[in-house]
PDB file of N, CA and C in Angstrom:
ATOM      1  N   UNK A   1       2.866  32.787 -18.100  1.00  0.00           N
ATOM      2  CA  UNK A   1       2.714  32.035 -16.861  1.00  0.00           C
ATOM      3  C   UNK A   1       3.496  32.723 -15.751  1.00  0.00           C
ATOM      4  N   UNK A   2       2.934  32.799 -14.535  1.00  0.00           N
ATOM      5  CA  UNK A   2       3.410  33.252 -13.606  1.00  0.00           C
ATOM      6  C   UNK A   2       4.829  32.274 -12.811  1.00  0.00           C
ATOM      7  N   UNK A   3       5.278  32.899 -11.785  1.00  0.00           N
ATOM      8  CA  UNK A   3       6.855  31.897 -11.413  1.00  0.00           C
ATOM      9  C   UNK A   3       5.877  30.694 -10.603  1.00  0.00           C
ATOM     10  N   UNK A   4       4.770  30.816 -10.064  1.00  0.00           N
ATOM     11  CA  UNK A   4       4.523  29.772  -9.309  1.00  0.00           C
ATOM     12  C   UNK A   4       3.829  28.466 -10.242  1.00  0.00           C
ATOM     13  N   UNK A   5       3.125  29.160 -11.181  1.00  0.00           N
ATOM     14  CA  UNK A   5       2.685  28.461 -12.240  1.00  0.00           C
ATOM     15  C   UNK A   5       3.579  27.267 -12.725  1.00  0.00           C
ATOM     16  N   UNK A   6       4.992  27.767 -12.966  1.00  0.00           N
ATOM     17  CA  UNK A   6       6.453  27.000 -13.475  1.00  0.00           C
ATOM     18  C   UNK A   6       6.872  26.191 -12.566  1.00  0.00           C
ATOM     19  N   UNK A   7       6.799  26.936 -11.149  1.00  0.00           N
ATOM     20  CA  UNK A   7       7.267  25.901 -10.104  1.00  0.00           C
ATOM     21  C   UNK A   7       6.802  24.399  -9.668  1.00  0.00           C
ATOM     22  N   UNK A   8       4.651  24.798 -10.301  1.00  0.00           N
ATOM     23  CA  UNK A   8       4.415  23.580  -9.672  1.00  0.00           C
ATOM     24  C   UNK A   8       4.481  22.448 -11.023  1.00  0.00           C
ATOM     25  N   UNK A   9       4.434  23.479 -12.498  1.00  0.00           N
ATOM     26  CA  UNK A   9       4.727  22.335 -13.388  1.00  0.00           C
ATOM     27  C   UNK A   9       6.311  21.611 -13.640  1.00  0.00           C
ATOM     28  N   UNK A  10       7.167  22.290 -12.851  1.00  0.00           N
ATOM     29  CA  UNK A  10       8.181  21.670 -12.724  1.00  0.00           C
ATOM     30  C   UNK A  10       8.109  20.518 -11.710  1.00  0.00           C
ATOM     31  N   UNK A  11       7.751  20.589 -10.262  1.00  0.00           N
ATOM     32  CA  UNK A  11       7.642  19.879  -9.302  1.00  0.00           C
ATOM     33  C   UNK A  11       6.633  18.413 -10.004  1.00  0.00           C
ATOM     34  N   UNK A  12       5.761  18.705 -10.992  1.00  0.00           N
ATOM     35  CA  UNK A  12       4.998  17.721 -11.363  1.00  0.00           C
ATOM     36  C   UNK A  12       5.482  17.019 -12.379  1.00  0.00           C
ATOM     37  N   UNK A  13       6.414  17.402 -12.781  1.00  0.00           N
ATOM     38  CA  UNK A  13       7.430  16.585 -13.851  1.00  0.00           C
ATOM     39  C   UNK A  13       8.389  16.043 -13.329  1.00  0.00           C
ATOM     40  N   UNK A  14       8.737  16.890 -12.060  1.00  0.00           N
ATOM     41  CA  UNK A  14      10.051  15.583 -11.516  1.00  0.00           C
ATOM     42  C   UNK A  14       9.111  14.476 -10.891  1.00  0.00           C
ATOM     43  N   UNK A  15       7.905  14.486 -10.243  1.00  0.00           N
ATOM     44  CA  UNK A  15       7.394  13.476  -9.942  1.00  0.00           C
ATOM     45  C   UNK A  15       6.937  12.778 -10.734  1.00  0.00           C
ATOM     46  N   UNK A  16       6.905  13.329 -11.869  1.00  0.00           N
ATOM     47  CA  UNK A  16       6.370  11.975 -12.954  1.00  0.00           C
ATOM     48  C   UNK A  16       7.423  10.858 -13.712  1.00  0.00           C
ATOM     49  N   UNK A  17       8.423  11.779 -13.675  1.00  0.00           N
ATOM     50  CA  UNK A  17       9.948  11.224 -14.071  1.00  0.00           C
ATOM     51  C   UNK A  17      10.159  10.145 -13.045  1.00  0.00           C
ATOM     52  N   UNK A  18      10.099  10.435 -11.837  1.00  0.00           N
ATOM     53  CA  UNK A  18      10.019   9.519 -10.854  1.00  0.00           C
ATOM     54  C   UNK A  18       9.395   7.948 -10.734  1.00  0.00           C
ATOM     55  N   UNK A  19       8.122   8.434 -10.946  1.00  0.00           N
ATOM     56  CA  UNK A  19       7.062   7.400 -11.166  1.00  0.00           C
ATOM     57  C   UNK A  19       7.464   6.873 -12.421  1.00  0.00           C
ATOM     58  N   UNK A  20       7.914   7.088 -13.505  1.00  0.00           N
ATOM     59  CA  UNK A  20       8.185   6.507 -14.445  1.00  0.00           C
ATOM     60  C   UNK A  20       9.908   5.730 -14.091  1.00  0.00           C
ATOM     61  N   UNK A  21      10.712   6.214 -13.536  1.00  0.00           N
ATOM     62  CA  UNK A  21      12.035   5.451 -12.977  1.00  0.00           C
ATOM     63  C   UNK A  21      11.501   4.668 -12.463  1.00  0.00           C
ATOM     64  N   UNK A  22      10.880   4.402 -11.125  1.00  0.00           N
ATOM     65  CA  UNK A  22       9.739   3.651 -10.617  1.00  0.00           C
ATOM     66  C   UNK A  22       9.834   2.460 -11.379  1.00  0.00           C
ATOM     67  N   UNK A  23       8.882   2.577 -12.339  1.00  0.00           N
ATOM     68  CA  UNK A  23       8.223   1.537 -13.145  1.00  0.00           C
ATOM     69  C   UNK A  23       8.928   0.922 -13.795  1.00  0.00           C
ATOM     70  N   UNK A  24      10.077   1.563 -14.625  1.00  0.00           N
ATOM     71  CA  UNK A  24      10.953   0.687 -15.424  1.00  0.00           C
ATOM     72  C   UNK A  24      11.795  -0.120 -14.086  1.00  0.00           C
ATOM     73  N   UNK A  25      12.439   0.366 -13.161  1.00  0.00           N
ATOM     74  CA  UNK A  25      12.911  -0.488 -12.361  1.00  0.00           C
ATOM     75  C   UNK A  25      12.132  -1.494 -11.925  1.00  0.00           C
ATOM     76  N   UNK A  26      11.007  -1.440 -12.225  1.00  0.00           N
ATOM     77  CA  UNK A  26       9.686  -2.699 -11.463  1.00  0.00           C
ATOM     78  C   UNK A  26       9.804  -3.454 -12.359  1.00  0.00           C
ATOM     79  N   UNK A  27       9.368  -3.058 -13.350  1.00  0.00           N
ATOM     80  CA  UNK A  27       9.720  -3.902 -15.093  1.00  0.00           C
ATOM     81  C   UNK A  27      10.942  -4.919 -15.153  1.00  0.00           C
ATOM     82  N   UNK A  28      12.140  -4.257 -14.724  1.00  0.00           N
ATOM     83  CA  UNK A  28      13.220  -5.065 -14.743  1.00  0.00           C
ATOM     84  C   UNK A  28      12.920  -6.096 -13.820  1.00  0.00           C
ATOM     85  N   UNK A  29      12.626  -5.689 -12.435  1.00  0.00           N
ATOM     86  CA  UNK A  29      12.682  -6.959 -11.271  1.00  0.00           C
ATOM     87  C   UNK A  29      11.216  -8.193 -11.705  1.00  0.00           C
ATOM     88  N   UNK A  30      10.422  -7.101 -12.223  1.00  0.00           N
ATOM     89  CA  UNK A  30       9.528  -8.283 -12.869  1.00  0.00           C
ATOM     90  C   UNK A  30       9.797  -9.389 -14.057  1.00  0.00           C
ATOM     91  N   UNK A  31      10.429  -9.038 -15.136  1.00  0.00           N
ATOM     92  CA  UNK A  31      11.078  -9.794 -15.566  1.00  0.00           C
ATOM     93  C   UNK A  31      12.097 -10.875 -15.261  1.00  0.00           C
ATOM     94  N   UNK A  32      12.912 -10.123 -14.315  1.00  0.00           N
ATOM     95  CA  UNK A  32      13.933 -11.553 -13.645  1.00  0.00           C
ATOM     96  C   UNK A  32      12.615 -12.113 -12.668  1.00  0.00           C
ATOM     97  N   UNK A  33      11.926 -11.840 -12.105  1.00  0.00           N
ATOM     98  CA  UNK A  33      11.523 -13.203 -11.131  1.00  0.00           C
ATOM     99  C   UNK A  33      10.586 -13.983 -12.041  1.00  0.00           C
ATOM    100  N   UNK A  34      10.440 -14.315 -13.237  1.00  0.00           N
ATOM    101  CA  UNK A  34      10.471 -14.996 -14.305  1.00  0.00           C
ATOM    102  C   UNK A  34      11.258 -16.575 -14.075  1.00  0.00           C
ATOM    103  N   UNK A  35      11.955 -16.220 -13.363  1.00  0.00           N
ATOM    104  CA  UNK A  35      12.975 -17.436 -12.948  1.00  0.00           C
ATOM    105  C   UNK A  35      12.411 -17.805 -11.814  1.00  0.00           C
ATOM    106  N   UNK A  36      11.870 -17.638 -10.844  1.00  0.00           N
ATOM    107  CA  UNK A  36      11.485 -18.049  -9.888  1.00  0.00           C
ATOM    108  C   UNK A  36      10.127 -18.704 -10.047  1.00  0.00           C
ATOM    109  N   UNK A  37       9.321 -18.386 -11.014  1.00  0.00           N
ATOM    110  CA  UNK A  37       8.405 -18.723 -11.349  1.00  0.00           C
ATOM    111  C   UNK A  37       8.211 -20.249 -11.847  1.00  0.00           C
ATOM    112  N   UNK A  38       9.562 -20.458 -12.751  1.00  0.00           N
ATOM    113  CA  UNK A  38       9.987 -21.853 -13.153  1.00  0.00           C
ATOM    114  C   UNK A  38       9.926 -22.980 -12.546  1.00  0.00           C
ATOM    115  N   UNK A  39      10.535 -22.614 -10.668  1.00  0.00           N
ATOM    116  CA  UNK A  39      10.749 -23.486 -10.257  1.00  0.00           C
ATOM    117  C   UNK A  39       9.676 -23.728  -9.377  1.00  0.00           C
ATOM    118  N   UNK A  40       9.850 -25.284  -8.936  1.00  0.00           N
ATOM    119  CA  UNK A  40       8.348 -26.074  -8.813  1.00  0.00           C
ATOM    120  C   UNK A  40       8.174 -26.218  -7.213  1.00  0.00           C
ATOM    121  N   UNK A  41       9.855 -25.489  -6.490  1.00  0.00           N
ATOM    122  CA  UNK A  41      10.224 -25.219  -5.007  1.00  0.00           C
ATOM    123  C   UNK A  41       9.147 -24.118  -4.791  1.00  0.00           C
ATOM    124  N   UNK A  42       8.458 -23.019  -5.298  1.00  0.00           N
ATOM    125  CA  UNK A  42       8.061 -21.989  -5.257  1.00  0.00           C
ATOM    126  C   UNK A  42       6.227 -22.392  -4.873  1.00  0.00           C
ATOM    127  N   UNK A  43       5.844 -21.865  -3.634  1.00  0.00           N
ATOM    128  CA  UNK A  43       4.117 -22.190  -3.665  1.00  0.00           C
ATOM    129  C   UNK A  43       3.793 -21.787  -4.652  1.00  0.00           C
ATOM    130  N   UNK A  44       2.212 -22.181  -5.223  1.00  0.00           N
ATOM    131  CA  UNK A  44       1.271 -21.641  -5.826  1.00  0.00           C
ATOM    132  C   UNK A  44       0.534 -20.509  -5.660  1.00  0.00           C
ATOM    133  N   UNK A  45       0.809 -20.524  -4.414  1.00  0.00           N
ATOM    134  CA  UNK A  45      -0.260 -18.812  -4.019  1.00  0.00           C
ATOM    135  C   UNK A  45       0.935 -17.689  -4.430  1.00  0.00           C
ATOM    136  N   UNK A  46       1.780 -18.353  -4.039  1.00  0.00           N
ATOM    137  CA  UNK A  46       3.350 -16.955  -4.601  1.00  0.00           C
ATOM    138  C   UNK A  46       3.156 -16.580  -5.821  1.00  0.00           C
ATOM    139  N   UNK A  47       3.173 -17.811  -7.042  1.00  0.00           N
ATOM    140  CA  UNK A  47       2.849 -17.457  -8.088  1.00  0.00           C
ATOM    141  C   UNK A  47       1.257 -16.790  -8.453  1.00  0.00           C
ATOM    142  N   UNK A  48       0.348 -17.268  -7.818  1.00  0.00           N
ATOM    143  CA  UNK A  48      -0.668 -16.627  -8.707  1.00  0.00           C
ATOM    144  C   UNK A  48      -0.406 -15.267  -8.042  1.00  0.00           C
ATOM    145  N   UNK A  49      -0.145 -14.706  -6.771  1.00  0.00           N
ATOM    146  CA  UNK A  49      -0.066 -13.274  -6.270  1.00  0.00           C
ATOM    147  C   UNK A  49       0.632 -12.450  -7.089  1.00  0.00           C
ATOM    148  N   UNK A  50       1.641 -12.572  -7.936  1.00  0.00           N
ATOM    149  CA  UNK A  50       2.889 -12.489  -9.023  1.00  0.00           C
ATOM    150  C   UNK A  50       1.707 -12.313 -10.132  1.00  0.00           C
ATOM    151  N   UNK A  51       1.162 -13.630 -10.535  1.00  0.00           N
ATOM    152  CA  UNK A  51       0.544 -13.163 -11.728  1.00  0.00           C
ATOM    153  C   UNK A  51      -1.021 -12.531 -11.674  1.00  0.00           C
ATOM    154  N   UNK A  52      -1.536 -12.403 -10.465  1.00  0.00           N
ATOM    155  CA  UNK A  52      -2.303 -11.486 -10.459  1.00  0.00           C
ATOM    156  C   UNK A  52      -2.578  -9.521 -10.067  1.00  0.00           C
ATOM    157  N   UNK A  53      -0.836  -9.911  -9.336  1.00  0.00           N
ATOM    158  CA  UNK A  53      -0.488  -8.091  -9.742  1.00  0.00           C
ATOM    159  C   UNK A  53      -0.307  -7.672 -10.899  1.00  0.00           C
ATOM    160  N   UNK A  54       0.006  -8.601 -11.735  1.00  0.00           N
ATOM    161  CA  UNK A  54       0.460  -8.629 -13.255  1.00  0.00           C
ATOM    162  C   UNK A  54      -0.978  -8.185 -13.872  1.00  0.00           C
ATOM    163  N   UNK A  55      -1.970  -8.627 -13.788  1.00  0.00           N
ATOM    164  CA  UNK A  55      -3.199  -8.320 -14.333  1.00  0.00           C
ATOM    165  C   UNK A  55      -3.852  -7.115 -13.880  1.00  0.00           C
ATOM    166  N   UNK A  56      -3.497  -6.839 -12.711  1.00  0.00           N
ATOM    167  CA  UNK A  56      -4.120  -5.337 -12.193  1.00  0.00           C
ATOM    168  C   UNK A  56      -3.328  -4.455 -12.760  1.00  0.00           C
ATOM    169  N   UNK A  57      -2.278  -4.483 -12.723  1.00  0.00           N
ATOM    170  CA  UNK A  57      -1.811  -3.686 -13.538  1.00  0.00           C
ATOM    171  C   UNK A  57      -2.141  -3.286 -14.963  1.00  0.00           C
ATOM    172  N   UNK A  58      -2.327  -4.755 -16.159  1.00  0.00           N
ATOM    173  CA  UNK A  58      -2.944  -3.865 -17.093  1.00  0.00           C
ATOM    174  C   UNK A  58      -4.373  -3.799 -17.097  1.00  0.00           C
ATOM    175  N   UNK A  59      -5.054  -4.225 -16.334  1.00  0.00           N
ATOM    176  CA  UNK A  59      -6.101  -4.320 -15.974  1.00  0.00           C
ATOM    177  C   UNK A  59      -6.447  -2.617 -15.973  1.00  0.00           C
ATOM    178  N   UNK A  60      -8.038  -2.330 -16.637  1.00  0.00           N
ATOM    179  CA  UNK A  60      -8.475  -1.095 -16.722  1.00  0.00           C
ATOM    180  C   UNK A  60      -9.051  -0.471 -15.369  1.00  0.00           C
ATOM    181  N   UNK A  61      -9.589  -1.594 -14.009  1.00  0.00           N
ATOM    182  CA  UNK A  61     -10.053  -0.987 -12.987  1.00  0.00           C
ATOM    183  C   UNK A  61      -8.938  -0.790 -11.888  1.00  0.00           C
ATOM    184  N   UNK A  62      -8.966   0.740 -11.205  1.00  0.00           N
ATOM    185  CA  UNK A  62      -7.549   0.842 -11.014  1.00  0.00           C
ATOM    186  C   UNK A  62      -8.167   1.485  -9.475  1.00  0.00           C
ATOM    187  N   UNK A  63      -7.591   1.521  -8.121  1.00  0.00           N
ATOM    188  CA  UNK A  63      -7.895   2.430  -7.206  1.00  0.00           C
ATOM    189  C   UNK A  63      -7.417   3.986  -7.457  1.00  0.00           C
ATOM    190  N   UNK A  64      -6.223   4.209  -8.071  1.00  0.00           N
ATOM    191  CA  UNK A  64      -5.691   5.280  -8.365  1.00  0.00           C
ATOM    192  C   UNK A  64      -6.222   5.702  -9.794  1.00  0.00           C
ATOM    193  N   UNK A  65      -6.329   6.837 -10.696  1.00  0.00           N
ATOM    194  CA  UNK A  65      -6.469   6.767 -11.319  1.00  0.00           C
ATOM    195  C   UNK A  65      -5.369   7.124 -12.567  1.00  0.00           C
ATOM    196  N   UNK A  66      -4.992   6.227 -13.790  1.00  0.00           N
ATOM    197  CA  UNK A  66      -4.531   5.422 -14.262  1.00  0.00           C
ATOM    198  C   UNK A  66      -2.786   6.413 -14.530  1.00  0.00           C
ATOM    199  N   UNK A  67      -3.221   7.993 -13.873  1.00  0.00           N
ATOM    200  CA  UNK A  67      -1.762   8.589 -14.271  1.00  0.00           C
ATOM    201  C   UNK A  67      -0.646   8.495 -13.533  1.00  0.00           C
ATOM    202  N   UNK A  68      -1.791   8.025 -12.196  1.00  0.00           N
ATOM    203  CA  UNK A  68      -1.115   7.899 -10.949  1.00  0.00           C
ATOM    204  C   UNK A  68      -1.135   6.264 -10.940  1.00  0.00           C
ATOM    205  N   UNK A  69       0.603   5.756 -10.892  1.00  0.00           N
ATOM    206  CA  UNK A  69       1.273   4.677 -11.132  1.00  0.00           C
ATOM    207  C   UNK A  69       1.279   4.248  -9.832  1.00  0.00           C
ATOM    208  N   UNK A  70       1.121   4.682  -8.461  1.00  0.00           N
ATOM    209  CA  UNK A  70       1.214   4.314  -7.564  1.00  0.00           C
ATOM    210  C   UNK A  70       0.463   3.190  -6.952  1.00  0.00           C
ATOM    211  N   UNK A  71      -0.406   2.977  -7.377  1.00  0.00           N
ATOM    212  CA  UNK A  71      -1.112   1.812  -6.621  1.00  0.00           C
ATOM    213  C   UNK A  71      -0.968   0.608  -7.393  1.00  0.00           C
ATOM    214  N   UNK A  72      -0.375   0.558  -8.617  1.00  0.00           N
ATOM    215  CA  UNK A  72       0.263  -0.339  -9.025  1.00  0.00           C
ATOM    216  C   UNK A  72       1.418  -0.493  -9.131  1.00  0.00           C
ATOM    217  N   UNK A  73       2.347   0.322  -8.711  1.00  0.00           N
ATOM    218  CA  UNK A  73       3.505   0.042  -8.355  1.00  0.00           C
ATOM    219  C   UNK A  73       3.778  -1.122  -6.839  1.00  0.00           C
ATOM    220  N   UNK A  74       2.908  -0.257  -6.320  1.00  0.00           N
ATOM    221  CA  UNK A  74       2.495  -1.021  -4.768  1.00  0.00           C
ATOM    222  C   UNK A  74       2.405  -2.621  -5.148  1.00  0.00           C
ATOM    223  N   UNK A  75       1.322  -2.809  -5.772  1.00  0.00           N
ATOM    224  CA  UNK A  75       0.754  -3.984  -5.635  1.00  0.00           C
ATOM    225  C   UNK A  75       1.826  -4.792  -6.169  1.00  0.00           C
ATOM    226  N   UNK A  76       2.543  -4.385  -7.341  1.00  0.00           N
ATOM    227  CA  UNK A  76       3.709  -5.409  -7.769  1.00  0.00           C
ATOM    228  C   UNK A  76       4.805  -5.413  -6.663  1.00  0.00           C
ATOM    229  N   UNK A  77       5.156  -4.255  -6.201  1.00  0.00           N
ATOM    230  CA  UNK A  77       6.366  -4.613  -5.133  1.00  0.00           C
ATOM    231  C   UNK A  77       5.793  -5.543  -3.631  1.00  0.00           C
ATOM    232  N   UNK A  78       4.332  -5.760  -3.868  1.00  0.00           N
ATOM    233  CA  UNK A  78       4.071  -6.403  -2.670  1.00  0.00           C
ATOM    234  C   UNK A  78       4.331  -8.210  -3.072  1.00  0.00           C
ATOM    235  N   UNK A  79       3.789  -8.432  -4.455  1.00  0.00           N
ATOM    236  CA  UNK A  79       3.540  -9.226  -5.107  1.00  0.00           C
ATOM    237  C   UNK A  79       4.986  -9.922  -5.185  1.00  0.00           C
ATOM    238  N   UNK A  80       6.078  -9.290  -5.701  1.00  0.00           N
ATOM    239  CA  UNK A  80       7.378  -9.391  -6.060  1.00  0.00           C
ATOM    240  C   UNK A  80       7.813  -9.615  -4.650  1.00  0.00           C
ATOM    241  N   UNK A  81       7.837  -9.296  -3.502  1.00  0.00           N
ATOM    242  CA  UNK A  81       8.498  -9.326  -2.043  1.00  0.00           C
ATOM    243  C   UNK A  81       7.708 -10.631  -1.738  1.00  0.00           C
ATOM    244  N   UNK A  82       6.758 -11.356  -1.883  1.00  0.00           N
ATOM    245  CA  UNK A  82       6.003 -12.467  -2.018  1.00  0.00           C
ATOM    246  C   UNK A  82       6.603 -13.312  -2.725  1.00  0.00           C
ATOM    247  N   UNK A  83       6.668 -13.186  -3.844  1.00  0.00           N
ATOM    248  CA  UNK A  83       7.741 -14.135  -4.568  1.00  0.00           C
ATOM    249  C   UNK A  83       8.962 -14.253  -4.637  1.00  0.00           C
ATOM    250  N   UNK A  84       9.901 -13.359  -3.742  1.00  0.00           N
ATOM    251  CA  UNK A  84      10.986 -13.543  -3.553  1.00  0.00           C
ATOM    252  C   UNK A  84      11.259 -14.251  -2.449  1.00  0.00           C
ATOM    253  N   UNK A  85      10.509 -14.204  -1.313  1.00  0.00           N
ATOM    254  CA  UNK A  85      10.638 -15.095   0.280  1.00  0.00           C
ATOM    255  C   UNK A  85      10.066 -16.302   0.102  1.00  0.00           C
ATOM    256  N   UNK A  86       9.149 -16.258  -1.204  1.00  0.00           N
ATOM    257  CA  UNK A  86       8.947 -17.998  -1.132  1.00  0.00           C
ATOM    258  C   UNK A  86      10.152 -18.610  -1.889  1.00  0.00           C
ATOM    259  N   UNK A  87      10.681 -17.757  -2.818  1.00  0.00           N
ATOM    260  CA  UNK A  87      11.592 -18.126  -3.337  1.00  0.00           C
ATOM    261  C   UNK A  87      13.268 -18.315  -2.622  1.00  0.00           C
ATOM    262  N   UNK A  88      13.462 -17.420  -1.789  1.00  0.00           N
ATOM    263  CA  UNK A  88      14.414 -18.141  -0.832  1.00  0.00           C
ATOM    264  C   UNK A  88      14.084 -18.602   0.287  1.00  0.00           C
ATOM    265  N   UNK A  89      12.541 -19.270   0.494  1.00  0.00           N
ATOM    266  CA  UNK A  89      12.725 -19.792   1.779  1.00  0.00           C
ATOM    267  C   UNK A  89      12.850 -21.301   1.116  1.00  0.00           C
ATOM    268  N   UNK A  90      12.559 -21.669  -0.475  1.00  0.00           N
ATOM    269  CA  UNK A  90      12.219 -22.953  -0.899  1.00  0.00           C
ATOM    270  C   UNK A  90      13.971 -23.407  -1.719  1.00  0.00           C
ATOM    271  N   UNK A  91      14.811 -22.454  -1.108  1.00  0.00           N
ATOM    272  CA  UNK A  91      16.440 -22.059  -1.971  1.00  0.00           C
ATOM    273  C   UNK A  91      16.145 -21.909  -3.366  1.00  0.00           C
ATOM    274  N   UNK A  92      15.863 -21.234  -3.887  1.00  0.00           N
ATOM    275  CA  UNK A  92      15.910 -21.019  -5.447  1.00  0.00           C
ATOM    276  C   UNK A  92      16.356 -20.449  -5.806  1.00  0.00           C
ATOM    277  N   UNK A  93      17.098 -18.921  -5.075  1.00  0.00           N
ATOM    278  CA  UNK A  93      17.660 -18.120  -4.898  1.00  0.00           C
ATOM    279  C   UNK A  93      19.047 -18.597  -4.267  1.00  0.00           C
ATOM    280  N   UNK A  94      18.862 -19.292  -3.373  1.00  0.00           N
ATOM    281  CA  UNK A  94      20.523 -20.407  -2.834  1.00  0.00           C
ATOM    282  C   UNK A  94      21.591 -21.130  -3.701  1.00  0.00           C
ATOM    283  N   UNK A  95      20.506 -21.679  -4.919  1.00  0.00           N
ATOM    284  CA  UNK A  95      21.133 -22.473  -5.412  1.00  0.00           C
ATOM    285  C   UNK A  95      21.607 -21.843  -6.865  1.00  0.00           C
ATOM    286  N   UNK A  96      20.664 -21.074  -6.826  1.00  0.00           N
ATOM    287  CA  UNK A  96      21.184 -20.090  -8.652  1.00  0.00           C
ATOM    288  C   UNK A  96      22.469 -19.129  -8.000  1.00  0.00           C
ATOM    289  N   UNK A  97      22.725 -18.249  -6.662  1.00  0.00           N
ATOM    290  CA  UNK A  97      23.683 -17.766  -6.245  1.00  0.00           C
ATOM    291  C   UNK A  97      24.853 -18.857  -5.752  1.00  0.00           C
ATOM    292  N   UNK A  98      24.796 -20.257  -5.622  1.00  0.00           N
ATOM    293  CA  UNK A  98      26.240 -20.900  -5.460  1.00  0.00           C
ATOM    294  C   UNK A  98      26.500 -21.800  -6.411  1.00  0.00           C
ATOM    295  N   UNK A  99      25.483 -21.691  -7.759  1.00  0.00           N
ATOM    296  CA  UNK A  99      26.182 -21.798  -8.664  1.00  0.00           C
ATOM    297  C   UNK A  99      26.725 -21.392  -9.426  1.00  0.00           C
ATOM    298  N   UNK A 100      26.139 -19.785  -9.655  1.00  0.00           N
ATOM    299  CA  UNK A 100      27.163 -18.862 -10.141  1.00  0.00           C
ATOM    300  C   UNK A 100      28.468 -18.669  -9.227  1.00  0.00           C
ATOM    301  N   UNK A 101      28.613 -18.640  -8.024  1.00  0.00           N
ATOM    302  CA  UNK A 101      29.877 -18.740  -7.483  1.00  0.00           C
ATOM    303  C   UNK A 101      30.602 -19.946  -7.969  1.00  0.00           C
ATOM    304  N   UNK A 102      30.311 -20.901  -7.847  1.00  0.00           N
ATOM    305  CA  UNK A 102      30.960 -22.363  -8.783  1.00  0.00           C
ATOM    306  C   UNK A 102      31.404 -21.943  -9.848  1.00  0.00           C
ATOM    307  N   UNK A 103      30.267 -20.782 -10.775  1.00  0.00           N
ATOM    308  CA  UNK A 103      30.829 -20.983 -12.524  1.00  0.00           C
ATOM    309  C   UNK A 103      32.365 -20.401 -12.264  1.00  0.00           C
ATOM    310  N   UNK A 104      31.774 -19.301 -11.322  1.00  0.00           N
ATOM    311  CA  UNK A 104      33.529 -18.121 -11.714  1.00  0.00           C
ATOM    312  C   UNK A 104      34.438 -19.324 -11.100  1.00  0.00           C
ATOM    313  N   UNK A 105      34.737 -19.907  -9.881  1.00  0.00           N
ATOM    314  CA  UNK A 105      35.326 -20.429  -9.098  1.00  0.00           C
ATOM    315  C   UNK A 105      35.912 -21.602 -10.970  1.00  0.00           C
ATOM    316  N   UNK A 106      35.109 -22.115 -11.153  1.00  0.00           N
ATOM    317  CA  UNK A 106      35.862 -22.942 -12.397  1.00  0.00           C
ATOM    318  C   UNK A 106      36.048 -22.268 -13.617  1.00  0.00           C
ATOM    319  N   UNK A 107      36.128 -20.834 -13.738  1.00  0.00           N
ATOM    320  CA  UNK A 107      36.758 -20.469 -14.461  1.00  0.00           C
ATOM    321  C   UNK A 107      37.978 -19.996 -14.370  1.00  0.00           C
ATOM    322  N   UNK A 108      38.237 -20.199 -12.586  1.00  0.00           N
ATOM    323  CA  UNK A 108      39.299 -18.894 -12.223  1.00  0.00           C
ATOM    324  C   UNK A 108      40.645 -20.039 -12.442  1.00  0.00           C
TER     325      UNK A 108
END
């Protein structure tokens, strides 16, 4: 293989490494708003937007095609920024952050 050959399969591995950091960090924030989901302060359209990025995602029809994580990365961080503003505009997020300040405060 030639040096440019190496260069661009290097450049295409840090971007895939990327896209894959990406995703597990999406993974995590998708899992915690799991909690937001619970509560009954939260609209309905928040939640189904939440659980219908959830389905495009494993969902087989994709705009990108399926190596390229990007258009489902999108759709969950749009989905997730949706369920987080309904979630602190309805305090759900208010009240789980001053009660963990309470727990430490009565432990201290």
């Amino acid at each position: 293989m030639s040096g440019e050959m190496w260069a661009i399969v290097v450049i295409l591995a840090v971007l895939l490494a990327a896209m894959v950091g990406a995703a597990i960090v999406l993974l995590v924030k998708v899992v915690r708003a799991r909690h937001a989901l619970r509560d009954a302060g939260v609209p309905l359209e928040n939640k189904l937007a939440y659980w219908g990025a959830l389905l495009y995602v494993i969902s087989p029809v994709d705009l990108l095609p399926d190596p390229v994580l990007l258009d489902d990365i999108g759709v969950l961080l749009l989905a997730l920024r949706s369920l987080q503003a309904a979630a602190d505009a309805s305090g759900v997020g208010k009240r789980k952050r001053s009660a963990t300040a309470s727990e430490v405060e009565a432990e201290a």
